[in-house]
N, C-alpha and C. Protein backbone atom coordinates (compact mmCIF):
# COMPACT_ATOMS: atom_id res chain seq x y z
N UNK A 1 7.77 10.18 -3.67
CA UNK A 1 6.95 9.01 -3.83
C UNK A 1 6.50 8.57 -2.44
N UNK A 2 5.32 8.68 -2.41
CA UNK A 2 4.58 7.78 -1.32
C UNK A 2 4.82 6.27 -0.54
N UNK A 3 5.47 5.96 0.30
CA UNK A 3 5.49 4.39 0.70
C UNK A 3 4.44 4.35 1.62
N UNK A 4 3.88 2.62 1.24
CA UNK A 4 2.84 2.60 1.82
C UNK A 4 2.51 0.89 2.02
N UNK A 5 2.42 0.24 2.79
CA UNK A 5 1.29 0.34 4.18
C UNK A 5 1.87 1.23 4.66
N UNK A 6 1.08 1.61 5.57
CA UNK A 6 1.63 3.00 6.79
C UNK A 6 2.35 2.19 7.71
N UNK A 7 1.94 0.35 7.95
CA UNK A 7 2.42 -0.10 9.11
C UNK A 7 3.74 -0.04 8.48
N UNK A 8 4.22 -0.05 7.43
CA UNK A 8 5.99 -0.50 6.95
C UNK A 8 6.19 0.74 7.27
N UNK A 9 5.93 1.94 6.49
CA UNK A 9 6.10 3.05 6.50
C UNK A 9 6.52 3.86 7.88
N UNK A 10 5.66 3.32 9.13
CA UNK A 10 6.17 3.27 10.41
C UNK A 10 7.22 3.08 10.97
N UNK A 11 7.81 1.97 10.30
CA UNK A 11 8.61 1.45 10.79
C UNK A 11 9.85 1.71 10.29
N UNK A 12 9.94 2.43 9.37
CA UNK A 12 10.80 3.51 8.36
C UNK A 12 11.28 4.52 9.00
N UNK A 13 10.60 4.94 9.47
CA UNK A 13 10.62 6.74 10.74
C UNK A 13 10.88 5.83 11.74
N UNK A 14 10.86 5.28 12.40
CA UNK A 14 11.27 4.28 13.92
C UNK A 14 12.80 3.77 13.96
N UNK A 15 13.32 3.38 12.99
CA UNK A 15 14.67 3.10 12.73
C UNK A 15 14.80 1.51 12.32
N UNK A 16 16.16 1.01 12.27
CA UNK A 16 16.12 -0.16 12.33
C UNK A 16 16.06 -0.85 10.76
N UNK A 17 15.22 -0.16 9.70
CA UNK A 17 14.98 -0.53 8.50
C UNK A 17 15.15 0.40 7.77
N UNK A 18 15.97 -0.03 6.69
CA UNK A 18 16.74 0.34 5.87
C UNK A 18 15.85 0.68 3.86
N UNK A 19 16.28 1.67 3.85
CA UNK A 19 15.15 1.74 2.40
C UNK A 19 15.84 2.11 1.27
N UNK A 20 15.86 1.46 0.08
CA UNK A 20 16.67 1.95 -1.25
C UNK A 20 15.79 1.75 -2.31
N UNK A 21 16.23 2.39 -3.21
CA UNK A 21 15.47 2.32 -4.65
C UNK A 21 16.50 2.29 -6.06
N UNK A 22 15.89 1.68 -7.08
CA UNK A 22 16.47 1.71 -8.11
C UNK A 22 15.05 2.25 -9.32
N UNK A 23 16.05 2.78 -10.07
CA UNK A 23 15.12 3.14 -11.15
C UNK A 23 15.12 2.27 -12.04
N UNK A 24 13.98 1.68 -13.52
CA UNK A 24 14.06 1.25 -14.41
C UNK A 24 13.68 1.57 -15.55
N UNK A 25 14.59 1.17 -16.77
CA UNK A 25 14.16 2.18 -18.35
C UNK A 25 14.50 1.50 -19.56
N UNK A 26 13.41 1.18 -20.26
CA UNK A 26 13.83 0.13 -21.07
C UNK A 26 14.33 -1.03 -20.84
N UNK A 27 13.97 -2.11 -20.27
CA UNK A 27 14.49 -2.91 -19.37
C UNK A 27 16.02 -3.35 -19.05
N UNK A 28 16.31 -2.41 -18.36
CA UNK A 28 17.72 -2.00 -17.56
C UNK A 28 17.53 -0.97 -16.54
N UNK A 29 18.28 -1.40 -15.50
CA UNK A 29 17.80 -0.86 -13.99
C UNK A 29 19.16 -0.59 -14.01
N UNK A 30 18.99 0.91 -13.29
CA UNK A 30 20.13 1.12 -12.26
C UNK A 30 20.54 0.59 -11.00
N UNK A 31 22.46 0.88 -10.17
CA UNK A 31 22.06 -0.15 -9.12
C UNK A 31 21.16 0.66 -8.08
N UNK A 32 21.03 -0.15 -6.65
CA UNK A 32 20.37 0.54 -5.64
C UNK A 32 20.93 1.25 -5.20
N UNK A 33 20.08 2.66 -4.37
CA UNK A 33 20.86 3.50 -3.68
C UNK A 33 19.94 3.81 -2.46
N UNK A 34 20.75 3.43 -1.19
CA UNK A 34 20.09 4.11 -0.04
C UNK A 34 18.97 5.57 0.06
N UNK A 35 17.94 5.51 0.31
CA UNK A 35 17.33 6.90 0.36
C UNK A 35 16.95 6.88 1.58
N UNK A 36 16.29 8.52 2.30
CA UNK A 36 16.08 8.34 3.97
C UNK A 36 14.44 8.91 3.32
N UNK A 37 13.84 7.89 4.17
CA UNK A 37 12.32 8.48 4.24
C UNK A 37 11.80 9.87 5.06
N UNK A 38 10.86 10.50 4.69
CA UNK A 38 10.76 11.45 5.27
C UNK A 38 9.20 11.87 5.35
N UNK A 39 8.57 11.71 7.20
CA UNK A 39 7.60 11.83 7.36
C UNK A 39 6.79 13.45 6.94
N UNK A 40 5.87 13.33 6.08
CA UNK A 40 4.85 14.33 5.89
C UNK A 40 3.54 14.38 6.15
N UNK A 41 3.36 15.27 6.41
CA UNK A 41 1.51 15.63 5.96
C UNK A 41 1.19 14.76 4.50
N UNK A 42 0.06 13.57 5.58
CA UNK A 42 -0.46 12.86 4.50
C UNK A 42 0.52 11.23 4.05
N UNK A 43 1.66 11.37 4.70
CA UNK A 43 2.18 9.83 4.68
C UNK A 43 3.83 9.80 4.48
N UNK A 44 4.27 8.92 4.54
CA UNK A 44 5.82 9.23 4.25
C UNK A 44 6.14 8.61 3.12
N UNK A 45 7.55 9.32 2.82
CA UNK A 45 7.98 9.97 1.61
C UNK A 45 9.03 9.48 1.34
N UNK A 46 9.73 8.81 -0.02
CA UNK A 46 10.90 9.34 -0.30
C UNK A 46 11.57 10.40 -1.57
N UNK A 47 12.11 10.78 -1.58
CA UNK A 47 12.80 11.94 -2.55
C UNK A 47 13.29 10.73 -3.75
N UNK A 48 13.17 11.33 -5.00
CA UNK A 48 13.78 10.92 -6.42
C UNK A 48 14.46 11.42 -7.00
N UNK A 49 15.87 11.75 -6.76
CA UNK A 49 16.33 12.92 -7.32
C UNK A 49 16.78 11.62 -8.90
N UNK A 50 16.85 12.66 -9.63
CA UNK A 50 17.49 12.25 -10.83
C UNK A 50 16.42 11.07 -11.97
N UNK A 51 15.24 11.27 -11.28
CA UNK A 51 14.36 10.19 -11.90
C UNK A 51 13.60 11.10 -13.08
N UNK A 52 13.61 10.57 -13.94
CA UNK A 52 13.11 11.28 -15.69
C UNK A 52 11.66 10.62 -15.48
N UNK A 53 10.43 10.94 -15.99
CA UNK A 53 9.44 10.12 -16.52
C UNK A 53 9.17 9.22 -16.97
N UNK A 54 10.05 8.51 -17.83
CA UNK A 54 9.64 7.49 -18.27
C UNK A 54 10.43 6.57 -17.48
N UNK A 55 11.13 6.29 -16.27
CA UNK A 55 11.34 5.55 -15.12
C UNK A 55 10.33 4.79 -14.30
N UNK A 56 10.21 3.58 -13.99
CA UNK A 56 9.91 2.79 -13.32
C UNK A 56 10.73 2.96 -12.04
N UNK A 57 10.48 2.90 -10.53
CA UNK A 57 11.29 2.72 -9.35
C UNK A 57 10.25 1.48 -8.50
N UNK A 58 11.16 0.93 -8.41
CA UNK A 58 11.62 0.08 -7.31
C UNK A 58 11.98 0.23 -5.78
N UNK A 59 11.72 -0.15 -4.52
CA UNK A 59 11.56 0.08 -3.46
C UNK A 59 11.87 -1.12 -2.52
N UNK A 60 13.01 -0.83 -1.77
CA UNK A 60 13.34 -2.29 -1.23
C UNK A 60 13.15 -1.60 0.33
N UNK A 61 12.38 -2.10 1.18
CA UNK A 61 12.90 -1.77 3.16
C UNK A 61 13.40 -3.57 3.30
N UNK A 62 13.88 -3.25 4.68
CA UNK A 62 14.96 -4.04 5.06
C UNK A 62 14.90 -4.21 6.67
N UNK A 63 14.80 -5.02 7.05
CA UNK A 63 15.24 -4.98 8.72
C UNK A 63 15.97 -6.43 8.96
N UNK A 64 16.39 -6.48 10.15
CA UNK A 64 17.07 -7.98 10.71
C UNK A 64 16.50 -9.17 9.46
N UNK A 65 14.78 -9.57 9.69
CA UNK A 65 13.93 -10.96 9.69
C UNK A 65 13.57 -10.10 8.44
N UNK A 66 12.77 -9.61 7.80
CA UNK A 66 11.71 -9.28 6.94
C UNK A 66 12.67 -8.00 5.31
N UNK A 67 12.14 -8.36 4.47
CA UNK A 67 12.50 -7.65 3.38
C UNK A 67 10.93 -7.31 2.32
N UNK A 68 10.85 -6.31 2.24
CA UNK A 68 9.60 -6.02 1.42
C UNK A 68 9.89 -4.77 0.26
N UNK A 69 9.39 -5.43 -0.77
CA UNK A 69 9.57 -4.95 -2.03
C UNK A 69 8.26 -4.19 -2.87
N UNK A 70 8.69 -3.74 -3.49
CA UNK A 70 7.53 -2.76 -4.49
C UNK A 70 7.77 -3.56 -5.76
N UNK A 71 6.42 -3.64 -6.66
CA UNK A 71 6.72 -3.57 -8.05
C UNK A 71 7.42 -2.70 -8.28
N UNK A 72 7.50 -2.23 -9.98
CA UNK A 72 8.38 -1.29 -10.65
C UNK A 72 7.03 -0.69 -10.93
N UNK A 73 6.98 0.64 -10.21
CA UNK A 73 5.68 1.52 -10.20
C UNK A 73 6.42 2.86 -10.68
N UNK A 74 5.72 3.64 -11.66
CA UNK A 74 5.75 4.89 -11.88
C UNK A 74 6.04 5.92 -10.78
N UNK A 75 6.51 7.11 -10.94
CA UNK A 75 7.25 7.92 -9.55
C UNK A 75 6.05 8.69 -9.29
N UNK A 76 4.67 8.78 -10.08
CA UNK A 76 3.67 9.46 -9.60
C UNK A 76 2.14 8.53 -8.85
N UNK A 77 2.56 7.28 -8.75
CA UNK A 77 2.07 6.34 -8.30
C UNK A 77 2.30 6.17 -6.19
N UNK A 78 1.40 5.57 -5.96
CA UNK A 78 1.64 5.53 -4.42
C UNK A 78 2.33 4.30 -4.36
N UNK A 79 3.30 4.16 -3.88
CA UNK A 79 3.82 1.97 -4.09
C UNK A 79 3.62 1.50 -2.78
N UNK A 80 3.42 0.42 -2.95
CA UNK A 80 2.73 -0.69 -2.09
C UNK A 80 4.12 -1.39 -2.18
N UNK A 81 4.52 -1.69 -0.79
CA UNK A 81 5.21 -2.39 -0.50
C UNK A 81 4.72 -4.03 -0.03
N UNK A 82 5.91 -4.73 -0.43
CA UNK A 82 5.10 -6.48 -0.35
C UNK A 82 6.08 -7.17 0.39
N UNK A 83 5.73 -7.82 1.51
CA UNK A 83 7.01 -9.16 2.14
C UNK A 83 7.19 -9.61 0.93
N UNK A 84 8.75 -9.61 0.67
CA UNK A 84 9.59 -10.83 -0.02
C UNK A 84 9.09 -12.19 0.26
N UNK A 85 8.73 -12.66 -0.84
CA UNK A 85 8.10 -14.12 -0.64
C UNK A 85 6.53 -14.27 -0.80
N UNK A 86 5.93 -13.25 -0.60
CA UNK A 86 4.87 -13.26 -1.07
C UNK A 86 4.52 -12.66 -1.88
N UNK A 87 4.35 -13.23 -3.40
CA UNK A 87 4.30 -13.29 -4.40
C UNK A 87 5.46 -12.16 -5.17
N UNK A 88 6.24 -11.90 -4.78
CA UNK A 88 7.63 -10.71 -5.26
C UNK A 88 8.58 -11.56 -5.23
């Protein structure tokens, strides 16, 4: 799955911020689990292991000041990450 602004996404590969995801199915979510992003050709990435299709994921980064969240977007979707607090 794609994370994206590139500016968060940056800052993902730089260190310092922390990234997890949960899946959702039928409305019940699993808990979070740490994942490591991983820069590619074309944008950075994280891996889904164990995610079925009909899953929703979730996307939390993390640093000291700032927390930014994803809707519950499909795993073939690009997710947009959002500062906590504005409107998430």
């Amino acid at each position: 799955m794609q994370i994206a602004p590139d500016a968060i996404a940056r800052k993902l590969m730089n260190g310092g911020v922390t990234c997890r995801r949960r899946f959702h199915k039928r409305g019940k979510c699993t808990d979070w689990e740490d994942v490591t992003p991983v820069r590619e050709t074309g944008g950075t990435f994280i891996s889904l292991e164990g995610v079925q299709d009909e899953h929703l994921i979730e996307i939390e980064a993390k640093e000291s000041d700032n927390t930014w969240l994803s809707p519950a977007t499909s795993q073939w979707m690009l997710v947009q990450l959002q500062e906590k607090g504005d409107g998430v």
